[in-house]
C-alpha atoms as a PDB file:
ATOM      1  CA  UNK A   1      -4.785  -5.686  -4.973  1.00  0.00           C
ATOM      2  CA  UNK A   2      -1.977  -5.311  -2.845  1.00  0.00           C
ATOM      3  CA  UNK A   3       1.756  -4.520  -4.740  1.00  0.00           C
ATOM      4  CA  UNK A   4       2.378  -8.798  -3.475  1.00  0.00           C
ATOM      5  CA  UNK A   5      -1.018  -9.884  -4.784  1.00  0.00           C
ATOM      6  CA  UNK A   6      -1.739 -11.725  -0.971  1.00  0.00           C
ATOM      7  CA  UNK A   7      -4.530  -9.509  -0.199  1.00  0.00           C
ATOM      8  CA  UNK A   8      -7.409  -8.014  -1.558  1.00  0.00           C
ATOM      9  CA  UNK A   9      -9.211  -4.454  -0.696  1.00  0.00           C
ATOM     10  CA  UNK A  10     -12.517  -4.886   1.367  1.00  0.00           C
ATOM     11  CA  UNK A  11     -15.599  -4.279  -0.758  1.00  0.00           C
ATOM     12  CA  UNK A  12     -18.896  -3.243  -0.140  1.00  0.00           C
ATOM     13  CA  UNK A  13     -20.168  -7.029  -0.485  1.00  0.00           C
ATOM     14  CA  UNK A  14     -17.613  -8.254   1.902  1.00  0.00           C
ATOM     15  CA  UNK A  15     -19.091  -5.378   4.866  1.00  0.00           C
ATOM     16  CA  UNK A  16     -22.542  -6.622   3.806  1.00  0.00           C
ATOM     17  CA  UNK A  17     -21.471 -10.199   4.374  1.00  0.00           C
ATOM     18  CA  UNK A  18     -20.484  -9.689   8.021  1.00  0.00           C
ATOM     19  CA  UNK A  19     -23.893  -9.566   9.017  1.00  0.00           C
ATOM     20  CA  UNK A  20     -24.415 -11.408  12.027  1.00  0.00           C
ATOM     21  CA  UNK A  21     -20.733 -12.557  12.163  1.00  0.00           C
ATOM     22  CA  UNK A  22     -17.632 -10.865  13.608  1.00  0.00           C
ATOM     23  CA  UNK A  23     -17.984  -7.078  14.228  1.00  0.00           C
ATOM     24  CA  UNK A  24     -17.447  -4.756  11.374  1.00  0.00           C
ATOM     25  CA  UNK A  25     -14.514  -2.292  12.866  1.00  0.00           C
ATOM     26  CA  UNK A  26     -14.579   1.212  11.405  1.00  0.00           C
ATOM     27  CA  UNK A  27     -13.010   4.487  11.474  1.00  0.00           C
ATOM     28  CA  UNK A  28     -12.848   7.556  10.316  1.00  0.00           C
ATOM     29  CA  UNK A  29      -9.426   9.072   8.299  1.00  0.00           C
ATOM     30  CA  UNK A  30      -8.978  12.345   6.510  1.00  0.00           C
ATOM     31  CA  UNK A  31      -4.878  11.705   5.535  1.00  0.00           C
ATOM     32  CA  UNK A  32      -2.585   9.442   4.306  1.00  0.00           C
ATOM     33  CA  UNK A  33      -0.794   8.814   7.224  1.00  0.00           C
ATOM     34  CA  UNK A  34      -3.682   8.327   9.123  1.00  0.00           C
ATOM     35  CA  UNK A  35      -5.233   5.633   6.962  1.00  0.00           C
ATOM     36  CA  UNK A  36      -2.339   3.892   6.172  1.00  0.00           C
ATOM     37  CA  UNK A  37      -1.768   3.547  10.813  1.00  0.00           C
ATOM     38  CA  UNK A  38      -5.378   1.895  10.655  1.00  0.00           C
ATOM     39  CA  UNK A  39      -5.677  -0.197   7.392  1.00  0.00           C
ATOM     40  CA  UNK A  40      -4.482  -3.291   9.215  1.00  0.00           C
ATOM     41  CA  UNK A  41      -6.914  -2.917  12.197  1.00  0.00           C
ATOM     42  CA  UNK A  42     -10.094  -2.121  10.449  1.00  0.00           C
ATOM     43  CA  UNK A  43     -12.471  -2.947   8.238  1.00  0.00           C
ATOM     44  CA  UNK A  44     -14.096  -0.391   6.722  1.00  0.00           C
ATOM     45  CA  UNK A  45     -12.558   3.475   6.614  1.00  0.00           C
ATOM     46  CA  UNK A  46     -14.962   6.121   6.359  1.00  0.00           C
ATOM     47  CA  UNK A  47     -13.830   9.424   4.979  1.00  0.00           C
ATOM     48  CA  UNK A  48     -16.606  11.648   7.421  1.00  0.00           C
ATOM     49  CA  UNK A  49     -17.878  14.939   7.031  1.00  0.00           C
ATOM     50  CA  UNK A  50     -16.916  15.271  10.097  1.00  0.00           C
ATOM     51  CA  UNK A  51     -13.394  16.342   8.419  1.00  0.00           C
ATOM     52  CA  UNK A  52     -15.209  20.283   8.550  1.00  0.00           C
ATOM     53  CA  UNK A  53     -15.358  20.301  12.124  1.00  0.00           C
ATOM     54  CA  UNK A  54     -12.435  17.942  13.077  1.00  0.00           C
ATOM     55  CA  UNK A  55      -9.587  19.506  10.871  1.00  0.00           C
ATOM     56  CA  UNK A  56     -11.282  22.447   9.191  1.00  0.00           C
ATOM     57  CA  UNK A  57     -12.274  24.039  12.580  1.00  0.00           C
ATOM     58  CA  UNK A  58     -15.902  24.280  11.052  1.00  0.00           C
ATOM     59  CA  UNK A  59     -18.801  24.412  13.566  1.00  0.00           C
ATOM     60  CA  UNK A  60     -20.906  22.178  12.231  1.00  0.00           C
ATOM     61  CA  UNK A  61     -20.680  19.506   9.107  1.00  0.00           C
ATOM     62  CA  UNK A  62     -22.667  21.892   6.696  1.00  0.00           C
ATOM     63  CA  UNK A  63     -19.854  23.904   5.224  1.00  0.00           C
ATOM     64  CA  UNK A  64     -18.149  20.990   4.216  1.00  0.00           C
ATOM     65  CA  UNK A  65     -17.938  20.914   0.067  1.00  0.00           C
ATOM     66  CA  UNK A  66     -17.374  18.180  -2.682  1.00  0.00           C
ATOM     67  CA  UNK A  67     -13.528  19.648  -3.277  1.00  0.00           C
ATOM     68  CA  UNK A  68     -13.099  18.972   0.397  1.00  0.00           C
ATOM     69  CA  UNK A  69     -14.625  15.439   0.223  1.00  0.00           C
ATOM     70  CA  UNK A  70     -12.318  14.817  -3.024  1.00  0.00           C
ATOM     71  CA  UNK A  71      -9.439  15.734  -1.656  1.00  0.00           C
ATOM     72  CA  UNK A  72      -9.831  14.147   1.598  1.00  0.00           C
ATOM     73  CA  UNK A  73     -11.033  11.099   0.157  1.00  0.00           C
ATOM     74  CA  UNK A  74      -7.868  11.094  -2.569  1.00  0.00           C
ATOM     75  CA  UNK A  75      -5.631  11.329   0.699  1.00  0.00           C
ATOM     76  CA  UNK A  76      -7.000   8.589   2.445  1.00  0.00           C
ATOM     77  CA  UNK A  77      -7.364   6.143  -0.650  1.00  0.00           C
ATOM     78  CA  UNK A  78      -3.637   6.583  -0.862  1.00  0.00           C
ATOM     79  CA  UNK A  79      -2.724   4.794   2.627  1.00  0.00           C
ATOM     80  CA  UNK A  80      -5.301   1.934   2.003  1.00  0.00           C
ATOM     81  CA  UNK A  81      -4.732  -1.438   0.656  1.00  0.00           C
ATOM     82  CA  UNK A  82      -7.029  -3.467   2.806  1.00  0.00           C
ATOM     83  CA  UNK A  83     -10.015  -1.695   4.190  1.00  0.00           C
ATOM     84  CA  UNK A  84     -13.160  -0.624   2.588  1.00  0.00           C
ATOM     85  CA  UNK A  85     -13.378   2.936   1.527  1.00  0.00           C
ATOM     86  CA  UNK A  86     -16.349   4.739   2.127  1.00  0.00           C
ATOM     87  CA  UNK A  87     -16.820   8.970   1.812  1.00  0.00           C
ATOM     88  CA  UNK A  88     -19.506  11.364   3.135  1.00  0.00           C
ATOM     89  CA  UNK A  89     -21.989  13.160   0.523  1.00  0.00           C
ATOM     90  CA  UNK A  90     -21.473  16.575   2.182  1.00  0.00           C
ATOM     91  CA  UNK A  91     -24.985  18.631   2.690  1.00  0.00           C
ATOM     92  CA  UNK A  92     -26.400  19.504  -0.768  1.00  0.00           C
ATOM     93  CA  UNK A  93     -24.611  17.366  -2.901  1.00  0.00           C
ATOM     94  CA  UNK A  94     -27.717  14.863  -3.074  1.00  0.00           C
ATOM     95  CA  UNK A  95     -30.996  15.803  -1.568  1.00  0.00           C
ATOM     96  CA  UNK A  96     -32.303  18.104  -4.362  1.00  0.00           C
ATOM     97  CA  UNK A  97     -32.922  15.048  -6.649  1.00  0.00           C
ATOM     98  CA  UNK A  98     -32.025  11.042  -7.305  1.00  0.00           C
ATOM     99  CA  UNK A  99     -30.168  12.944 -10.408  1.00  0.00           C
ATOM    100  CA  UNK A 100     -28.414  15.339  -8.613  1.00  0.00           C
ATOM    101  CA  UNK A 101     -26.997  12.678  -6.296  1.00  0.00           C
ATOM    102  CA  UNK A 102     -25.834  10.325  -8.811  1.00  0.00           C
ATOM    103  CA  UNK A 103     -23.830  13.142 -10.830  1.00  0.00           C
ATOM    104  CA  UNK A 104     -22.077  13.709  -7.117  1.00  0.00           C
ATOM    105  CA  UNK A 105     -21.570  10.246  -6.280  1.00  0.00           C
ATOM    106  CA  UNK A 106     -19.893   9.061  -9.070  1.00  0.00           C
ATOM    107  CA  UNK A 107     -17.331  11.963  -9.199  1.00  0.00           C
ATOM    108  CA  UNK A 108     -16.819  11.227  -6.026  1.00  0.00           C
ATOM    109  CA  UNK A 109     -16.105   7.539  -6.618  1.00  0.00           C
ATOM    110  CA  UNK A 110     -14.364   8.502  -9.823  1.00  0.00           C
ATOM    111  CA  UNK A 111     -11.837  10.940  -8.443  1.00  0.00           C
ATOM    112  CA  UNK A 112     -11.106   9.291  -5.353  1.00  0.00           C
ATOM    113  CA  UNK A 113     -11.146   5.343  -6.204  1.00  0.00           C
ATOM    114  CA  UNK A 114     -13.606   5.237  -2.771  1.00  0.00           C
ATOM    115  CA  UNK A 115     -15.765   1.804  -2.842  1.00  0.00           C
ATOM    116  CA  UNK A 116     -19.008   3.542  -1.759  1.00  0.00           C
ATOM    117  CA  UNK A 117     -20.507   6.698  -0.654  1.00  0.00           C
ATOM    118  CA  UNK A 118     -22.664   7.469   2.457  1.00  0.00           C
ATOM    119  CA  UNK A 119     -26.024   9.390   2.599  1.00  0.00           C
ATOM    120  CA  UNK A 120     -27.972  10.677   5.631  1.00  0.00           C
ATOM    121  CA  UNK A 121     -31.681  10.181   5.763  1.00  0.00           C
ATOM    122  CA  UNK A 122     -34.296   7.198   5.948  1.00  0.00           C
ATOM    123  CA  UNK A 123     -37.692   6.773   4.328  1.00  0.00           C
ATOM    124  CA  UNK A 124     -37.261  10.404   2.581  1.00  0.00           C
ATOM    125  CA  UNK A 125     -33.691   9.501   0.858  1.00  0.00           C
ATOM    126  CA  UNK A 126     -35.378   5.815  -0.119  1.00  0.00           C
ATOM    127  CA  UNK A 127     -36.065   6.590  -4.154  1.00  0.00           C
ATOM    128  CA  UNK A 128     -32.496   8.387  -4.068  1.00  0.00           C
ATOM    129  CA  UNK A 129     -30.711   5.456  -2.289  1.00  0.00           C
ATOM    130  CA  UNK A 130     -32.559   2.632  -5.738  1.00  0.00           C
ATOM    131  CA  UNK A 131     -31.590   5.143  -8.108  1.00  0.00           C
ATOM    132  CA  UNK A 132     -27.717   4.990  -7.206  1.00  0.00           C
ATOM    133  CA  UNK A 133     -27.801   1.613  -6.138  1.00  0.00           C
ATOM    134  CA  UNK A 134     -29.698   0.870  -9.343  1.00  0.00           C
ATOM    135  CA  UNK A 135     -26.897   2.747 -11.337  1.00  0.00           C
ATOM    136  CA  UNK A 136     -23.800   0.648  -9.704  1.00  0.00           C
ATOM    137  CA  UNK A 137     -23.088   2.442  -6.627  1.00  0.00           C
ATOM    138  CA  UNK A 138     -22.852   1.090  -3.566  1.00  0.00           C
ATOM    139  CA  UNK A 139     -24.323   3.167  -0.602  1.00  0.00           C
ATOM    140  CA  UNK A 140     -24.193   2.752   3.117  1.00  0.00           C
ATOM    141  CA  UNK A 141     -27.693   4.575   5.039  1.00  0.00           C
ATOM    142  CA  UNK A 142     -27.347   6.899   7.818  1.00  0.00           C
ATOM    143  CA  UNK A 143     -30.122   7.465  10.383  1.00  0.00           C
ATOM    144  CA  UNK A 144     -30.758   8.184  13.677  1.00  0.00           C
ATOM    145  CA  UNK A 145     -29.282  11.456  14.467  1.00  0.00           C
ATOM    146  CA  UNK A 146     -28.165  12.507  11.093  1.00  0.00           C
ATOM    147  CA  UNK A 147     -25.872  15.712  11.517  1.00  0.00           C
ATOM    148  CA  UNK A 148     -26.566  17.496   8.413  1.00  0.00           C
ATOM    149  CA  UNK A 149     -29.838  18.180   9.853  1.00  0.00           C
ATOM    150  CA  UNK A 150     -28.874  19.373  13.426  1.00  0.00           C
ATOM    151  CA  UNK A 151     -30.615  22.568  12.851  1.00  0.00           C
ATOM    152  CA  UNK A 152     -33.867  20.699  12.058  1.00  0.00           C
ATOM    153  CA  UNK A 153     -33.190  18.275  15.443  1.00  0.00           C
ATOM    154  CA  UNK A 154     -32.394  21.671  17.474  1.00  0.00           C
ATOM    155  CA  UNK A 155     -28.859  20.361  18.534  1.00  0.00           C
ATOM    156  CA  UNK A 156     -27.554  17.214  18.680  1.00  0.00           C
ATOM    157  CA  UNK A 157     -29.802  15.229  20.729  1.00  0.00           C
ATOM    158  CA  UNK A 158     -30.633  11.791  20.802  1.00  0.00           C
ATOM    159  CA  UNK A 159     -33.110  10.164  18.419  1.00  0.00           C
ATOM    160  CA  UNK A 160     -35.763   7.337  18.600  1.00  0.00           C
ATOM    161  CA  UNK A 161     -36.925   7.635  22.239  1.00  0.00           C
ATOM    162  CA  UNK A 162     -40.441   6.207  22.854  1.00  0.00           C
ATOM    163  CA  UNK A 163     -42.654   6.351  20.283  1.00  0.00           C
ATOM    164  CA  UNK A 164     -40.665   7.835  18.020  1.00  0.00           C
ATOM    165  CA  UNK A 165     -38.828   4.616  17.553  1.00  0.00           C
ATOM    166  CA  UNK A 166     -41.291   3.682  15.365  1.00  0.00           C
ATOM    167  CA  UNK A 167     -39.946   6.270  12.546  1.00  0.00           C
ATOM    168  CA  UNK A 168     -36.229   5.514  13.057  1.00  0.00           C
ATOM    169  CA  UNK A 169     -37.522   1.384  12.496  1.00  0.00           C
ATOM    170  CA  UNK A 170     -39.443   1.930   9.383  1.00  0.00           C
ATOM    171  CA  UNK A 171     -36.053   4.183   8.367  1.00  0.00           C
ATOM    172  CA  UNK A 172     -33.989   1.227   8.448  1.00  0.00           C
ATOM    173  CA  UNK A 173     -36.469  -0.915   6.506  1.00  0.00           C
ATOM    174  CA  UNK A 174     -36.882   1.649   4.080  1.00  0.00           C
ATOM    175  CA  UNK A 175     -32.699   1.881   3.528  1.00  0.00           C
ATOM    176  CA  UNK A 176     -32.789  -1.884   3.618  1.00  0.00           C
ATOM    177  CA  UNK A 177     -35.740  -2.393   0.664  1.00  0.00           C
ATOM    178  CA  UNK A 178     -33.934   0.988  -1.249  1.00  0.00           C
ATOM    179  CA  UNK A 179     -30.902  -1.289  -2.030  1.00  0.00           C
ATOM    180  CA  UNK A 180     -28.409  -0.373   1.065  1.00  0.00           C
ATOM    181  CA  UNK A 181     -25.335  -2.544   1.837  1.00  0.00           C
ATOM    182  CA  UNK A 182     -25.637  -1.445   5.488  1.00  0.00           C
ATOM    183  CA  UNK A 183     -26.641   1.679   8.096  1.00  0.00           C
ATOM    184  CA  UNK A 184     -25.105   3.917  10.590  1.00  0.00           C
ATOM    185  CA  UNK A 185     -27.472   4.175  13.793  1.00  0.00           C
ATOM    186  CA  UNK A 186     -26.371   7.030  15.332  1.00  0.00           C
ATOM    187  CA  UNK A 187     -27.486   7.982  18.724  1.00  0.00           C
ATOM    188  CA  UNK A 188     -30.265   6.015  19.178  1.00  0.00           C
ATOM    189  CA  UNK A 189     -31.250   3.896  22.673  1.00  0.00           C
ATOM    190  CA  UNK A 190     -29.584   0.955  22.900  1.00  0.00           C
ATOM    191  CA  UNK A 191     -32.713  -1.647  22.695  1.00  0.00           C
ATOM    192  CA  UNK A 192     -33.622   0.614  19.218  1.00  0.00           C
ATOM    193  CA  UNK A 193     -30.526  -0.360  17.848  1.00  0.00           C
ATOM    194  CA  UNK A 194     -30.698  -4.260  19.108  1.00  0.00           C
ATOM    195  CA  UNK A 195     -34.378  -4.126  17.606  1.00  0.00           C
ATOM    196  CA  UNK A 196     -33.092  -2.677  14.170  1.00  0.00           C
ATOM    197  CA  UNK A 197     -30.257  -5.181  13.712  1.00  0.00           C
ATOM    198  CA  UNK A 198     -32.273  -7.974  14.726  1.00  0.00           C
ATOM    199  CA  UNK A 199     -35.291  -6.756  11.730  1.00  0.00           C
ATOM    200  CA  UNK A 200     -33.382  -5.834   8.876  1.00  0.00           C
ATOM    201  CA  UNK A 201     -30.739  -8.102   6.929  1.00  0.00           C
ATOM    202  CA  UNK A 202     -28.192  -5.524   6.487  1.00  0.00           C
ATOM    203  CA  UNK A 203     -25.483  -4.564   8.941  1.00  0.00           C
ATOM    204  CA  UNK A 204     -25.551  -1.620  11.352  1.00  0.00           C
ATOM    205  CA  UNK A 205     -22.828   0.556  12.434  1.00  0.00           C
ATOM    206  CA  UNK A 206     -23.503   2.118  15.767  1.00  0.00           C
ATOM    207  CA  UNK A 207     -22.141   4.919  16.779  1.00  0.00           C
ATOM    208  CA  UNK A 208     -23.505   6.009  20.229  1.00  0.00           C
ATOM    209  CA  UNK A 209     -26.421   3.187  19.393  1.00  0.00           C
ATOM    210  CA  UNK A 210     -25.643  -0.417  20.788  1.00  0.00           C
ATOM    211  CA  UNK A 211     -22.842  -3.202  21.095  1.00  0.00           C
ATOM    212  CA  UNK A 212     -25.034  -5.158  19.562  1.00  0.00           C
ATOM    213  CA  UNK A 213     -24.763  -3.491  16.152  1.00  0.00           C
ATOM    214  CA  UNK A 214     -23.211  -5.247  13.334  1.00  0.00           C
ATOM    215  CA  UNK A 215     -20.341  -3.015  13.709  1.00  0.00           C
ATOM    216  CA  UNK A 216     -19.242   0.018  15.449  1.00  0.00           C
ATOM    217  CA  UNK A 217     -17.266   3.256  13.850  1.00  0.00           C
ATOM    218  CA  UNK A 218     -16.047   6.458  15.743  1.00  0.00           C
ATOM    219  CA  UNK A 219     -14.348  10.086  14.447  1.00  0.00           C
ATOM    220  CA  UNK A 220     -10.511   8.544  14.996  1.00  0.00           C
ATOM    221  CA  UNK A 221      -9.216  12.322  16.083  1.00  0.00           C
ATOM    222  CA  UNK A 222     -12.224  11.333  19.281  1.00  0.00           C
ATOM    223  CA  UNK A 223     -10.449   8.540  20.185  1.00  0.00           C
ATOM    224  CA  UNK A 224      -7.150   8.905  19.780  1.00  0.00           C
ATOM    225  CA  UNK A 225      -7.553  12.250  22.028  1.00  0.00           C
ATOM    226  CA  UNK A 226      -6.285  14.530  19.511  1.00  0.00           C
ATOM    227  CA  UNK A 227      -9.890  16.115  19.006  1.00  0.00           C
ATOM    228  CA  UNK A 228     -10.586  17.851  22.267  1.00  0.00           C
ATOM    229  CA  UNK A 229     -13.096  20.399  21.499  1.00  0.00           C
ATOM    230  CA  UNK A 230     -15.860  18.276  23.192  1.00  0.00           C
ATOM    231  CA  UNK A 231     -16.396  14.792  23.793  1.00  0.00           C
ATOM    232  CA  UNK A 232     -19.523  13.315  22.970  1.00  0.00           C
ATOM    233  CA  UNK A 233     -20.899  10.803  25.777  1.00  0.00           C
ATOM    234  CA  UNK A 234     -20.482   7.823  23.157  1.00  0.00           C
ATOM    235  CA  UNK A 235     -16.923   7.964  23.112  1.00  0.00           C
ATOM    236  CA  UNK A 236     -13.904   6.321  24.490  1.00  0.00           C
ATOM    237  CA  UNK A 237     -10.606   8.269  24.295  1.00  0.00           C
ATOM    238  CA  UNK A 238      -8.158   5.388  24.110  1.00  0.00           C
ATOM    239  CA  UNK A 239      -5.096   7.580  23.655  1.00  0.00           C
ATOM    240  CA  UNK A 240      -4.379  11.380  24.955  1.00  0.00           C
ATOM    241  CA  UNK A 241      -2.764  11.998  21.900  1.00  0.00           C
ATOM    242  CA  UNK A 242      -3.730  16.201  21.868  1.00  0.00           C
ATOM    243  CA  UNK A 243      -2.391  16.634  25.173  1.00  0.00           C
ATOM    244  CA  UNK A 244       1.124  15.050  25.003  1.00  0.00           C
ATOM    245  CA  UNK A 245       1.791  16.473  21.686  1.00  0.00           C
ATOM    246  CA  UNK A 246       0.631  20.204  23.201  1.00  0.00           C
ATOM    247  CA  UNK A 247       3.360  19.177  25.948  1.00  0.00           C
ATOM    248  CA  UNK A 248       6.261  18.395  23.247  1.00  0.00           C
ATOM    249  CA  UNK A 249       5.385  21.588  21.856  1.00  0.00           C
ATOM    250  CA  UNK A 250       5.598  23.243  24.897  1.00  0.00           C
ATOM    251  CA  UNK A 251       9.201  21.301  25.619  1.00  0.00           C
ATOM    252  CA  UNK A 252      10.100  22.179  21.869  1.00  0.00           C
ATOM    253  CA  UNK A 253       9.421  25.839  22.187  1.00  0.00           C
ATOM    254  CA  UNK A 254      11.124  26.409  25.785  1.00  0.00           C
ATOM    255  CA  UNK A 255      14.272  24.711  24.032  1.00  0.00           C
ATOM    256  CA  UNK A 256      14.354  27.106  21.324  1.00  0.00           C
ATOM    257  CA  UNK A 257      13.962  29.804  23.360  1.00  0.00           C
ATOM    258  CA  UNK A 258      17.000  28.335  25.792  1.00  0.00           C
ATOM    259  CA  UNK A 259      19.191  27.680  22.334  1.00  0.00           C
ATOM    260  CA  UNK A 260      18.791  24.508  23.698  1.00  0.00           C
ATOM    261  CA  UNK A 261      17.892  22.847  20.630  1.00  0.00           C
ATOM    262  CA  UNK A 262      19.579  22.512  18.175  1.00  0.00           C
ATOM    263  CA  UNK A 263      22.248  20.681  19.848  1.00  0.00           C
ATOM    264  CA  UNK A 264      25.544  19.962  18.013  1.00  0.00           C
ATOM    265  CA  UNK A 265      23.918  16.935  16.980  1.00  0.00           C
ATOM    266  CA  UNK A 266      21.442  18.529  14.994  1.00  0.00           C
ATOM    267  CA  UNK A 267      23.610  20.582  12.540  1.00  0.00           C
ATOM    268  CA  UNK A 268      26.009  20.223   9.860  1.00  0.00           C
ATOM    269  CA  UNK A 269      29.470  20.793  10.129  1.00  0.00           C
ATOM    270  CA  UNK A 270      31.623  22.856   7.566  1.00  0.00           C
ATOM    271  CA  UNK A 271      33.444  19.884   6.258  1.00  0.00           C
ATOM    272  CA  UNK A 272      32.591  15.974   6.888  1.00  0.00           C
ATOM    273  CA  UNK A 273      35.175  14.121   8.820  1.00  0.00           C
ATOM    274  CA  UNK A 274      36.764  11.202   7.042  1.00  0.00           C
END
């Protein structure tokens, strides 16, 4: 609840129950500040892995630990009092067994107050998906291209093309049976993703997939400009955030040098005039 009572923190149910309705907006956050500019806008806030490469200056997703999840997700839980809260499952914390991710997933719901965590993986991560889902915790699916596993894909390329949309559909219907509240389909053809929504009775999330997903979510440091490293083809920069705050450092740093700042206005005098 909210401190004035009038509103009430998106669950898990409440995502699932925007199937077929009005589009499930989600982003991802990694600070306070951050979370608390979007929780009136969105829907559902997903603390990402992506946090190694966006803010950690990691090159992939893979170094990224539980601490880092914890504390990220501890952060972001802080600005929110109306979106969902979701967090990552960094690489290794639950593919070695259904017990192995339980213990994770429930210190990382139990540390950070999150309302779910997210998984990569289809038909494979089906038995782990029923065993945490089984045990009280919420999970949202990931397939498609699934970045923890960009070494096996050889890069990041895109997934389900052809035949092998056959795979990335009995994925979804596999997440779907396992217990899944809904599924990121990431970077998959567009008529893949229309086919998937239209099958299963979950929502999707696209990202790079189709507007006809359930939902949509992007990395909010992609879209806001201020990640600049590269920009993937499936996003839309709707601010240039990186580039004017390079140019007020640049205007901070040539006042400084100038003694142009501070200016009289931004020190103290000896004694305060009465």
């Amino acid at each position: 609840m909210s401190a004035t009572g009038t509103t009430r923190q998106k669950m898990p149910s409440d995502i699932a129950a925007m199937k077929g309705g009005a589009p499930i907006v989600c982003l991802t956050a990694y600070t306070t500040p951050m979370a608390r500019m979007m929780d009136a806008h969105v829907d559902l806030v997903l603390v990402g892995d992506s946090v190694g490469m966006v803010l950690h200056g990691l090159p992939s997703t893979l170094g990224v630990t539980m601490e880092m999840m914890i504390l990220h997700g501890k952060a972001v839980a802080r600005g929110l009092q109306n979106a969902c809260l979701v967090i990552d499952m960094p690489f290794g914390s639950y593919e070695e067994s259904p017990a192995q991710a339980f213990r994770n997933a429930a210190r990382l719901m139990s540390e950070t107050g999150a309302g779910a965590v997210k998984l990569e993986g289809g038909q494979h991560m089906a038995e782990t998906i029923a065993f945490l889902v089984q045990r009280g915790i919420p999970v949202m699916a990931h397939i498609g291209l699934t970045p923890q596993s960009v070494n096996v894909f050889g890069g990041y390329k895109v997934q389900g093309r052809g035949e092998d949309g056959a795979r990335l559909m009995k994925d979804a219907i596999a997440v779907e049976k396992a217990g899944a509240f809904a599924v990121v389909l990431e970077k998959v053809p567009a008529s893949l993703a229309d086919a998937i929504t239209a099958e299963i009775s979950i929502s999707t999330v696209g990202i790079g997939a189709s507007a006809g997903c359930d939902g949509q979510v992007l990395v909010v440091d992609d879209m806001l400009g201020l990640f600049t490293a590269f920009k993937p083809k499936f996003v839309k920069r709707y601010g240039t955030l990186g580039e004017q705050g390079e140019a007020a450092i640049a205007a901070y740093a040539a006042e400084v040098r100038t003694r142009a700042f501070p200016a009289p206005e931004h020190v103290f005098a000896d004694e305060v005039k009465k």
